[in-house]
Protein backbone atom coordinates (compact mmCIF):
# COMPACT_ATOMS: atom_id res chain seq x y z
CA UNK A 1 56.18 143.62 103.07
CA UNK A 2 59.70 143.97 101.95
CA UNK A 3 60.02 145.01 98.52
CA UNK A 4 63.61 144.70 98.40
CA UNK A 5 65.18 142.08 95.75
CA UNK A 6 68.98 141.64 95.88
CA UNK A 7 71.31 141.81 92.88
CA UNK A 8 71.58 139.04 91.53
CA UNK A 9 68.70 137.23 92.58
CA UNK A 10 67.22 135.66 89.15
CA UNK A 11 63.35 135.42 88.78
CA UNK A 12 61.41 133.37 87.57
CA UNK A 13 59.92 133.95 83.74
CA UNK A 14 56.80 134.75 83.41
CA UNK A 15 54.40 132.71 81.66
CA UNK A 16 54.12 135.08 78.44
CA UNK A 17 58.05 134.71 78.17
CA UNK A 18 58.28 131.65 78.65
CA UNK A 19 55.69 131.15 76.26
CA UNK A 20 57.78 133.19 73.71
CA UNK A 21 60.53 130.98 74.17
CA UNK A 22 58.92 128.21 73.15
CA UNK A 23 57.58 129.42 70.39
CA UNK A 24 60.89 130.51 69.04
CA UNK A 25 62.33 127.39 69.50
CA UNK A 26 59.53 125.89 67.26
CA UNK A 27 59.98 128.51 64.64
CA UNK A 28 63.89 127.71 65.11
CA UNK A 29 63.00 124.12 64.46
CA UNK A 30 60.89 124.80 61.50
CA UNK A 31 62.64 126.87 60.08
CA UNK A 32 66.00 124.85 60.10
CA UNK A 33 64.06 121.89 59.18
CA UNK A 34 63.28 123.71 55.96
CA UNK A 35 66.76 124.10 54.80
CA UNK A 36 67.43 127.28 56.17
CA UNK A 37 70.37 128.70 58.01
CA UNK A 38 69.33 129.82 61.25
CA UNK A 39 71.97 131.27 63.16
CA UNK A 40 72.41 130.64 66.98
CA UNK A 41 73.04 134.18 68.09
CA UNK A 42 70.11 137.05 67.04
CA UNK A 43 72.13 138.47 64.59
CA UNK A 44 71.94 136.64 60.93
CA UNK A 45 74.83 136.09 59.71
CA UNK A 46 74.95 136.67 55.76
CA UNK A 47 73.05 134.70 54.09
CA UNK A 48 71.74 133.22 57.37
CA UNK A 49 68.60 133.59 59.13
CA UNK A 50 68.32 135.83 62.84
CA UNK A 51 65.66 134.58 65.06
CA UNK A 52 64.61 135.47 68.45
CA UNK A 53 61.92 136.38 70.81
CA UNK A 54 60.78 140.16 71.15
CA UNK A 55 58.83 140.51 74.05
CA UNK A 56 56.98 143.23 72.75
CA UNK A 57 56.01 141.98 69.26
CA UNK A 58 56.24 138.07 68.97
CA UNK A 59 59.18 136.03 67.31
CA UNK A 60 61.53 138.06 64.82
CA UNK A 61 63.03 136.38 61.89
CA UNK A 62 65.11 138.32 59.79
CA UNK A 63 67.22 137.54 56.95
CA UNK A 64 71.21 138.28 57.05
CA UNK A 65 72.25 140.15 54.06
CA UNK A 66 74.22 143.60 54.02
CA UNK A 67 72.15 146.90 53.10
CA UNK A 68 73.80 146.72 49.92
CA UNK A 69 72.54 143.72 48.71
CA UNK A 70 69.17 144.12 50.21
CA UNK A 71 68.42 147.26 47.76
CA UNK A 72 70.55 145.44 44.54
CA UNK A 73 68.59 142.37 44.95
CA UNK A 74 65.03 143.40 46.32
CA UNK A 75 63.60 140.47 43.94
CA UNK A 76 66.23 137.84 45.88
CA UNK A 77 65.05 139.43 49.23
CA UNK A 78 61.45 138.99 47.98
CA UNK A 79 61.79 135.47 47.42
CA UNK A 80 63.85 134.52 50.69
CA UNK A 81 60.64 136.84 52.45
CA UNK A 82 57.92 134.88 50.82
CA UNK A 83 59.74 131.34 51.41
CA UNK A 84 59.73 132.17 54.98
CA UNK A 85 56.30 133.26 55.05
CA UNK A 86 55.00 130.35 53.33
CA UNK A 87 56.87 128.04 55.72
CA UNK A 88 55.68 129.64 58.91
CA UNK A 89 52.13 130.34 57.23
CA UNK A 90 51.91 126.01 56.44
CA UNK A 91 53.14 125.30 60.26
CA UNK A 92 50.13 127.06 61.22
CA UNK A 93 51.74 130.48 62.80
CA UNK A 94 50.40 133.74 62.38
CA UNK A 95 53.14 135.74 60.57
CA UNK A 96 53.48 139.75 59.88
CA UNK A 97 55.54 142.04 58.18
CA UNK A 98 57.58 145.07 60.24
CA UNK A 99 60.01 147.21 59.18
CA UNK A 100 58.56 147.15 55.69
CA UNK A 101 59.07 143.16 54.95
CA UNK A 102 62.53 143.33 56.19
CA UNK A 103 61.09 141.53 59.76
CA UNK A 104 58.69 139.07 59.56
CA UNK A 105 57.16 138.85 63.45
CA UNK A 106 55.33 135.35 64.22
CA UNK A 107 52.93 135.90 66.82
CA UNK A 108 51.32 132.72 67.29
């Protein structure tokens, strides 16, 4: 059996990744439909949402907002965190906090 795989060659996603992908694009979607700005690429940009797929973890959303105004308004952040929560939490996803509450990862 030839093991071999050329450069180049795509494969075919797995079901768990493809899986992921849908899921983000339903988080996308609910998010958006929400109000919020979620931005196209993974990084948020300020005041926007980042959203993607993590292989590892489940869907990341984070919130775009410099290091400076994430310790000067920990309240705002707070709010934005529980907003997002609460949206995800009424869609019926199962939603965590990583990088303490600065990620929220959706896993179902």
């Amino acid at each position: 059996m030839d093991t071999h795989r050329d450069v180049g060659t795509s494969v075919a996603p797995t079901a768990a990744t493809a899986a992921g992908q849908d899921l983000e694009r339903v988080v996308r979607q609910e998010l958006t439909e929400a109000g919020f700005s979620v931005e196209p690429s993974l990084l948020a940009a300020d005041g926007g949402l980042g959203v993607w797929h993590d292989p590892a973890r489940g869907v990341v959303v984070t919130w775009g907002s410099s290091a400076e105004q994430l310790v000067r308004y920990s309240t705002i952040r707070d709010a934005v965190q529980l907003a997002l929560r609460t949206v995800l939490v009424e869609a019926g996803h199962q939603v965590k906090e990583d990088f303490d509450g600065l990620e929220l990862i959706v896993t179902s």
